[in-house]
Protein backbone atom coordinates (compact mmCIF):
# COMPACT_ATOMS: atom_id res chain seq x y z
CA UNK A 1 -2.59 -1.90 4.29
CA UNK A 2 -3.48 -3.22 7.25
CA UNK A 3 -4.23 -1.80 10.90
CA UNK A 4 -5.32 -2.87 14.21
CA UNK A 5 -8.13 -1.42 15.58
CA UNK A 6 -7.83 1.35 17.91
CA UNK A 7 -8.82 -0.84 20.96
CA UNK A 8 -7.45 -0.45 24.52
CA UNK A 9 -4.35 -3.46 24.72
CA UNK A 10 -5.58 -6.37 26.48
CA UNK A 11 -3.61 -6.98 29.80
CA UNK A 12 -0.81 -9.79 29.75
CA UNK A 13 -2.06 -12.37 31.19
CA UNK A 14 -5.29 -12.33 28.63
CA UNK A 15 -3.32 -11.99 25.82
CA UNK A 16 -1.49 -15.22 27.32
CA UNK A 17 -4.39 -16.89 27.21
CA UNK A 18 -5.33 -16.18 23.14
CA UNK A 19 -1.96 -17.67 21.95
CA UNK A 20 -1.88 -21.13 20.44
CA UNK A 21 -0.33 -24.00 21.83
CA UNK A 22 2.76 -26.05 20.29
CA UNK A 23 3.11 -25.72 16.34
CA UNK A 24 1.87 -21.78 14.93
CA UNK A 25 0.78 -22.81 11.95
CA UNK A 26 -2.84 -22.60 10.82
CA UNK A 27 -5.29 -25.08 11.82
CA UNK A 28 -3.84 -25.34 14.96
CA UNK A 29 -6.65 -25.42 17.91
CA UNK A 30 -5.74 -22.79 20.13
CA UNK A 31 -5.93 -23.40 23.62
CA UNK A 32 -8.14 -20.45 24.84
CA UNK A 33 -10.46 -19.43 27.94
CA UNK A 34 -14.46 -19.12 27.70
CA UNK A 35 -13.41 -14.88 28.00
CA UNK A 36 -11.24 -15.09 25.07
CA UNK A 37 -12.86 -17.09 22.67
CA UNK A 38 -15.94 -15.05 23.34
CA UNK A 39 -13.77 -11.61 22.87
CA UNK A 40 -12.55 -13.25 19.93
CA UNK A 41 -16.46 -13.67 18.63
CA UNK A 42 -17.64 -10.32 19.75
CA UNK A 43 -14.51 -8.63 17.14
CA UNK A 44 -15.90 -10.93 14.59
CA UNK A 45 -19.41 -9.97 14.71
CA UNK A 46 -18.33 -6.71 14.71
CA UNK A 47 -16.23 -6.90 11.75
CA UNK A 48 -19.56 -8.79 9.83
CA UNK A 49 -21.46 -5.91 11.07
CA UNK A 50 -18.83 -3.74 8.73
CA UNK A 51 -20.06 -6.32 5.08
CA UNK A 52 -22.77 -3.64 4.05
CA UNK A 53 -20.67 -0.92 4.00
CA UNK A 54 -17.67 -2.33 2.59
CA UNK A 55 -19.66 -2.90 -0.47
CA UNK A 56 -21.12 0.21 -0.31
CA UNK A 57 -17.69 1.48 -0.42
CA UNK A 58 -16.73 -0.85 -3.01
CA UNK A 59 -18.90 0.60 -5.64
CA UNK A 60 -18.92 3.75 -4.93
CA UNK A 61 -14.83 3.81 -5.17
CA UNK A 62 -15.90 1.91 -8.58
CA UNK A 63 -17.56 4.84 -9.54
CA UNK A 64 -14.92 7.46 -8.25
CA UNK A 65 -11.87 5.69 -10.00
CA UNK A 66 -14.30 6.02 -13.39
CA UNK A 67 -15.05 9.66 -13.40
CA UNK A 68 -11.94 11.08 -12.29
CA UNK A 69 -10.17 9.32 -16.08
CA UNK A 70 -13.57 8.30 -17.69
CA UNK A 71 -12.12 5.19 -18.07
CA UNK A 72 -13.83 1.64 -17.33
CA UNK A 73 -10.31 0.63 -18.22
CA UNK A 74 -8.63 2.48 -15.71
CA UNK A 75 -11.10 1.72 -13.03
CA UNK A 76 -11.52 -1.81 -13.70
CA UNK A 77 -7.81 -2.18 -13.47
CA UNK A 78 -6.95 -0.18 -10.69
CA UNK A 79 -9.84 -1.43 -8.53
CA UNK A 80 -8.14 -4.97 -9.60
CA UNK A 81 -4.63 -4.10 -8.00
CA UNK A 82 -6.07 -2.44 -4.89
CA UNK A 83 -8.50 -5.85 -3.97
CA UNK A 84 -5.86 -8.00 -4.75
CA UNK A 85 -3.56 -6.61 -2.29
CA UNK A 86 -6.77 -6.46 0.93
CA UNK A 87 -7.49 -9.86 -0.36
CA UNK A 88 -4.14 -10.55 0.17
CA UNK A 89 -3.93 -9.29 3.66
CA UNK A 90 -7.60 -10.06 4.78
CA UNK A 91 -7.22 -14.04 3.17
CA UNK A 92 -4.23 -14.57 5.27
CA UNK A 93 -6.27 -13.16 8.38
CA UNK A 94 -8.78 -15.46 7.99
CA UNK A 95 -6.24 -18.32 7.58
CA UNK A 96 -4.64 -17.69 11.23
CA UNK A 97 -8.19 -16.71 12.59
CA UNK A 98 -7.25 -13.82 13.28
CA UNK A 99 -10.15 -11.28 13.60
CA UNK A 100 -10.60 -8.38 10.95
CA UNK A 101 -12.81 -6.03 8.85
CA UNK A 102 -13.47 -7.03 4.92
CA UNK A 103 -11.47 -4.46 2.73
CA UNK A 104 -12.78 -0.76 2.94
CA UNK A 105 -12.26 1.37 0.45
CA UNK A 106 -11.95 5.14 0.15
CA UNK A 107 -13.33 6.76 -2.97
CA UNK A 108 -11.98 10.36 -3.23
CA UNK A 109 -12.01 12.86 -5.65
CA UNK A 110 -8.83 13.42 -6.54
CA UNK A 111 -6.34 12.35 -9.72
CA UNK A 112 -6.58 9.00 -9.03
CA UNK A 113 -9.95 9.07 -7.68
CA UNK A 114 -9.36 6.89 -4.42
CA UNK A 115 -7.24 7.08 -1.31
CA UNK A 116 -6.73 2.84 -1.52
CA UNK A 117 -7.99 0.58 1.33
CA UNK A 118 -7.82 -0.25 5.13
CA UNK A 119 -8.54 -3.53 7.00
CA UNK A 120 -9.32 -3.22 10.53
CA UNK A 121 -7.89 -5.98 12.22
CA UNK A 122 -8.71 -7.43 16.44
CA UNK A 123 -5.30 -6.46 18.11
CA UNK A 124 -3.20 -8.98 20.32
CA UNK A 125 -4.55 -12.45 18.07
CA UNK A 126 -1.84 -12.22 15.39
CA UNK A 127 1.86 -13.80 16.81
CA UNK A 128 5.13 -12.85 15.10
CA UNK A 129 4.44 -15.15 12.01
CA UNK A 130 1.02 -14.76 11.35
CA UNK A 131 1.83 -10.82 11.37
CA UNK A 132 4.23 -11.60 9.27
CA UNK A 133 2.07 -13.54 6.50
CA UNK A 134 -0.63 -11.12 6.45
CA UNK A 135 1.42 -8.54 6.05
CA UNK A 136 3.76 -9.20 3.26
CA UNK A 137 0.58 -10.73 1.39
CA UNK A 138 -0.90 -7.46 0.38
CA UNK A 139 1.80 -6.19 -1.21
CA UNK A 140 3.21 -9.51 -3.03
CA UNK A 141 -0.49 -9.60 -4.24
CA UNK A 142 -1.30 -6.30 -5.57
CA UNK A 143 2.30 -6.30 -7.61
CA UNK A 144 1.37 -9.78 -8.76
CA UNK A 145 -1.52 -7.65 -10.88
CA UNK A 146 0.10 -4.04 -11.21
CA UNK A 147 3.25 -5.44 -12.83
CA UNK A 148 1.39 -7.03 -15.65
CA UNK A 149 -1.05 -4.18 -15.58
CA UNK A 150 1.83 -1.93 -16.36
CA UNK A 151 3.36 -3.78 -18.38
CA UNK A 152 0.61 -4.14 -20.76
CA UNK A 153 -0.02 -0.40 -20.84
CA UNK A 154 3.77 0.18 -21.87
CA UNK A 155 3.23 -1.61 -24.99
CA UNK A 156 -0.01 0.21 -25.87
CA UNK A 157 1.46 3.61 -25.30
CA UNK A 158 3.76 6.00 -27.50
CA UNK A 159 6.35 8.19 -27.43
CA UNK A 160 5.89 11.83 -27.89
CA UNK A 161 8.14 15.15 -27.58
CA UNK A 162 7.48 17.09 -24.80
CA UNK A 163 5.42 20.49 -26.08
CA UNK A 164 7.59 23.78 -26.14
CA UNK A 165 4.32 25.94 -25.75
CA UNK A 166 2.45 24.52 -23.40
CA UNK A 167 3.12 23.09 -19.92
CA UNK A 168 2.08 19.15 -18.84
CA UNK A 169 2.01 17.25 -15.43
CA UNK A 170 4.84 14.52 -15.71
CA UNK A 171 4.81 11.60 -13.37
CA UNK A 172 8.21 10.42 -11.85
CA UNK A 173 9.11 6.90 -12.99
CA UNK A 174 10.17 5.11 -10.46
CA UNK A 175 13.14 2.81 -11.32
CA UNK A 176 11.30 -0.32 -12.12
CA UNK A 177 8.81 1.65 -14.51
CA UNK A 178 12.18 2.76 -16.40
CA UNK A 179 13.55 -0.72 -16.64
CA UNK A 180 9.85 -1.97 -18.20
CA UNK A 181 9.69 1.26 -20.80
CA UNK A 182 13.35 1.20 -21.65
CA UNK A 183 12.89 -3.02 -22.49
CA UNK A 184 9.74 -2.14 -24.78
CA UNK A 185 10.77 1.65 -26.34
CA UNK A 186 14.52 1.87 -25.63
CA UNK A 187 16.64 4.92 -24.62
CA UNK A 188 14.32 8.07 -25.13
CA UNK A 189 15.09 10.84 -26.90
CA UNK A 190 16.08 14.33 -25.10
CA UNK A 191 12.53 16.06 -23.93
CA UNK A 192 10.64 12.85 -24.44
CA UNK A 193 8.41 11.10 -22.40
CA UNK A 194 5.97 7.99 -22.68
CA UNK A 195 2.43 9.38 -22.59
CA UNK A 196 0.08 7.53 -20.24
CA UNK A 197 -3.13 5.12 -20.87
CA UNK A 198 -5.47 4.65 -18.91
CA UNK A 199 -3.81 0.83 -17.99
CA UNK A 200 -0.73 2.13 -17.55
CA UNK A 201 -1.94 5.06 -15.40
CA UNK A 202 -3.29 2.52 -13.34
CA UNK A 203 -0.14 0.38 -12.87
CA UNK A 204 2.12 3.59 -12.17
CA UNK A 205 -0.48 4.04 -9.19
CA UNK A 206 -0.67 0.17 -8.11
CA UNK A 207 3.64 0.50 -8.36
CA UNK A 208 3.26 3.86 -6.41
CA UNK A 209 0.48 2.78 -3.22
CA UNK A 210 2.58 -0.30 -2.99
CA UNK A 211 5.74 1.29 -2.39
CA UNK A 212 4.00 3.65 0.06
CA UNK A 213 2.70 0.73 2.04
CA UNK A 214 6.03 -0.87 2.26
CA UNK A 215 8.15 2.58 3.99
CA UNK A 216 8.69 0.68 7.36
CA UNK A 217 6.79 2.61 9.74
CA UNK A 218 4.17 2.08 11.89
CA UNK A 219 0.90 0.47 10.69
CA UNK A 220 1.85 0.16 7.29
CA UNK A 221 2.77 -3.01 5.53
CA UNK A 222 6.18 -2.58 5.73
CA UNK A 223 6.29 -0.93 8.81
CA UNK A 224 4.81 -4.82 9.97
CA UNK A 225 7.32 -6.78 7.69
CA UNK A 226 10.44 -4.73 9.88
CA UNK A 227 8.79 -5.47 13.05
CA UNK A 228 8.16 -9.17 12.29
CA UNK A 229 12.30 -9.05 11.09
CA UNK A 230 14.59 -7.06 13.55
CA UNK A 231 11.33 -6.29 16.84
CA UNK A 232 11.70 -3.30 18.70
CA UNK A 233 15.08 -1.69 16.68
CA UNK A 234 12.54 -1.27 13.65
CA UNK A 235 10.99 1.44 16.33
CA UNK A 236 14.22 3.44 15.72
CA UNK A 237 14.17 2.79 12.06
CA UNK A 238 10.87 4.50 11.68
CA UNK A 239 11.76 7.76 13.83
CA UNK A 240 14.51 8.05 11.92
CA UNK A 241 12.91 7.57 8.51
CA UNK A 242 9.73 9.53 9.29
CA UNK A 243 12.39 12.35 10.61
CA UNK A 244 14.72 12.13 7.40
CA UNK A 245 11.48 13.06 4.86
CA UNK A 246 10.21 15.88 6.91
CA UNK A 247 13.53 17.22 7.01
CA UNK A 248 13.99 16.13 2.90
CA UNK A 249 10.71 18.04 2.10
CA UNK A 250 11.42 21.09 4.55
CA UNK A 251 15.05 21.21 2.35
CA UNK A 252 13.95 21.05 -1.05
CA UNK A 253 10.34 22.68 -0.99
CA UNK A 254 8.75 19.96 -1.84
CA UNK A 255 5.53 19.16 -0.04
CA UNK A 256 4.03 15.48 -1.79
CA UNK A 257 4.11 13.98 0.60
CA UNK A 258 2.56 16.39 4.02
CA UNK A 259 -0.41 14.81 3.72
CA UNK A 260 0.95 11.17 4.39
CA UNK A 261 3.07 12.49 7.10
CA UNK A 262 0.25 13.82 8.98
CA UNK A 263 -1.35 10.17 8.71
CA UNK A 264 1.27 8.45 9.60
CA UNK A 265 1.84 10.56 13.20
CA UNK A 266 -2.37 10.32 13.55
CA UNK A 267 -1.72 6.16 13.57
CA UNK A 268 1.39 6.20 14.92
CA UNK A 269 5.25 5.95 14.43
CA UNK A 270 5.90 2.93 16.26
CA UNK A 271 4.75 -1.01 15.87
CA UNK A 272 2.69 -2.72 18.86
CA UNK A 273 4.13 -5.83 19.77
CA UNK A 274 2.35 -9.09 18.06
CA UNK A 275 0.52 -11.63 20.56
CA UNK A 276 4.12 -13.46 20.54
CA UNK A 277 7.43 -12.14 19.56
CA UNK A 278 9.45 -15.22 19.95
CA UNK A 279 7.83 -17.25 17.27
CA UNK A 280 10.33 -18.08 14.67
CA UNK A 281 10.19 -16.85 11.25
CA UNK A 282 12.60 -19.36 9.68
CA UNK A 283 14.94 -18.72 7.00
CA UNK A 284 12.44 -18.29 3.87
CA UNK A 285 10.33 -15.47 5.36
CA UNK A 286 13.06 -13.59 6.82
CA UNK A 287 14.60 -13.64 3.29
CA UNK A 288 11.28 -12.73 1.51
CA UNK A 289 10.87 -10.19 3.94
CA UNK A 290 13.95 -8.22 3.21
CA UNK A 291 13.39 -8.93 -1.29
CA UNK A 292 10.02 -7.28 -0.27
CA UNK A 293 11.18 -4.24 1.61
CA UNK A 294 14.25 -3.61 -1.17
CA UNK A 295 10.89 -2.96 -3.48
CA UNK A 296 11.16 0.45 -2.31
CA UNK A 297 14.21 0.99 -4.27
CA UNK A 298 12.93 0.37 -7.41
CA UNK A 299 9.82 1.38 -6.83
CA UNK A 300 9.29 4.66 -4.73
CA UNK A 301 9.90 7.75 -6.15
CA UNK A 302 10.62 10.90 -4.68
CA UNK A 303 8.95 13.58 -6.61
CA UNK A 304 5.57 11.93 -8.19
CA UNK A 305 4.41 14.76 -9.98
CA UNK A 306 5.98 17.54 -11.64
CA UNK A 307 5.43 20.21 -13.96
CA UNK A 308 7.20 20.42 -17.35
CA UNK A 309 6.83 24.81 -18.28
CA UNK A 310 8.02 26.10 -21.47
CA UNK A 311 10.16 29.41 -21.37
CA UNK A 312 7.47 31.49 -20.87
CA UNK A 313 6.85 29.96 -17.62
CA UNK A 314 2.88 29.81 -18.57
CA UNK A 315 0.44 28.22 -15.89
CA UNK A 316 0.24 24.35 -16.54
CA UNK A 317 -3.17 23.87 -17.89
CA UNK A 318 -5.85 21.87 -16.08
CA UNK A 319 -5.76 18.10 -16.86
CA UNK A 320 -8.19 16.26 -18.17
CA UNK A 321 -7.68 13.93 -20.59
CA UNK A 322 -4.42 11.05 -19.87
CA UNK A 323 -3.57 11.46 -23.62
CA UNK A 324 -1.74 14.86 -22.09
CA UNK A 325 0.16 13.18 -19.14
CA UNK A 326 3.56 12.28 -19.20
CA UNK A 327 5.22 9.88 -17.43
């Protein structure tokens, strides 16, 4: 994902004075005053400032992605998916000059062993297209990796009953991951389920952080893509999205997603206007804006984990090993 930076908004009249001049398209000199150009330089140098630890995060989510599987496998392929889509997003940035950060990662240890990536990017530079092009790039991006990712761990895995004395932590397929195993396996057997690899634990979490990114709210990729598409009614899309899951999880009892919640009110529900919302998308983006955003249905799913219990009802056991892990 990407987000602006959490800098007071720069009165009208200066953003006025940042936007290009005739055609928006990139390599366009932009007609700008000595003040903006050097605001623009002091958000660069900043962002340059922000190279040493970027790497630093780099590795060391390199190193967190490895010891939560002990897989090189699973690391080196789910690091792959997550750069591709900053790349994506911080490629296009440099394209339209806009300002921004180089990808930071967040190593954490939990199951996957990272939280993904953020790229801090100079608010009030980016018009309606150029918001538009970084935004949709991330996504397109990482899914142009996970999906062959995935799709390679499907045909190394195998089938297996599910155990009827022991419990196991089953990952929900989203629709798309169906499709792919039903294409290579066929129609599974009653209590069966495809047990994870290390490749294809990676591509269920590249499918999974990219349909997170793309719920249209706020800073998040999609939450961009709607702005860039419909302007201010995507506002009312988001309250009433963000509204409809806490109510969903208050309902049924369960709590995935709190956590992403919270983060989304800390950044906010709503989009900030772009440096110029009357810059035409044309008929191609708008159209690969809207195939993008219909990702969610096939790939966001509901319930990500659950817990498969024999009669007994016996405690799941810790996991360690993704030879145990359905999905």
């Amino acid at each position: 994902m990407n987000q602006d930076e959490n800098e007071p908004a720069l009165p009208a009249e200066y953003e006025a004075e940042l936007l290009p001049v005739g055609g928006e398209c990139p390599g366009d000199e932009p007609e700008v005053t000595a003040r903006a150009a050097g605001t623009r330089r002091q958000i660069r140098l900043s962002a340059r400032r922000l190279y040493p630890m970027a790497a630093f995060l780099f590795i060391a989510t390199c190193l967190s992605t490895w010891a939560v599987q002990q897989s090189v496998a699973y690391s080196v392929a789910v690091m792959s998916i997550l750069l591709a889509h900053e790349l994506g997003h911080f490629l296009q940035a440099l394209r339209y000059r806009v300002p921004a950060s180089p990808p930071l990662f967040i190593p954490m240890p939990t199951l996957f062993g990272t939280m993904g990536a953020v790229i801090l990017q100079g608010a009030g530079f980016a018009n309606r297209k150029a918001l538009f092009d970084i935004a949709i790039s991330g996504p397109l991006a990482g899914l142009v990796v996970a999906l062959p990712v995935t799709w390679i761990g499907i045909t190394q895995s195998t089938v297996a009953a599910l155990p009827d004395d022991a419990s196991v932590t089953i990952f929900g397929d989203p629709l798309i991951l169906q499709w792919m195993v039903e294409l290579h396996h066929g129609p599974l057997p009653e209590n069966h389920e495809v047990i994870l690899n290390p490749l294809l634990f990676a591509g269920w979490v590249g499918i999974f952080v990219t349909a997170l990114n793309l719920l249209p709210v706020g800073q998040l990729d999609g939450g961009h893509i709607l702005y860039t598409l419909i302007g201010r009614r995507a506002h009312s899309v988001a309250i009433a999205l963000v509204a409809g899951a806490a109510g969903w999880m208050f309902v049924t009892g369960n709590h995935s997603y709190v956590l992403f919640l919270v983060l989304i009110f800390l950044f906010g529900v709503r989009h900030p206007p772009s440096a110029d919302d009357s810059v035409p998308l044309g008929i191609g983006r708008t159209i690969l804006g809207w195939v993008t955003l219909a990702f969610l249905l096939v790939g966001f799913t509901p319930i990500p984990l659950d817990v498969h219990s024999p009669a007994d009802n016996e405690p799941p056991p810790t996991v360690h090993s993704s030879e145990t892990i359905a999905v």
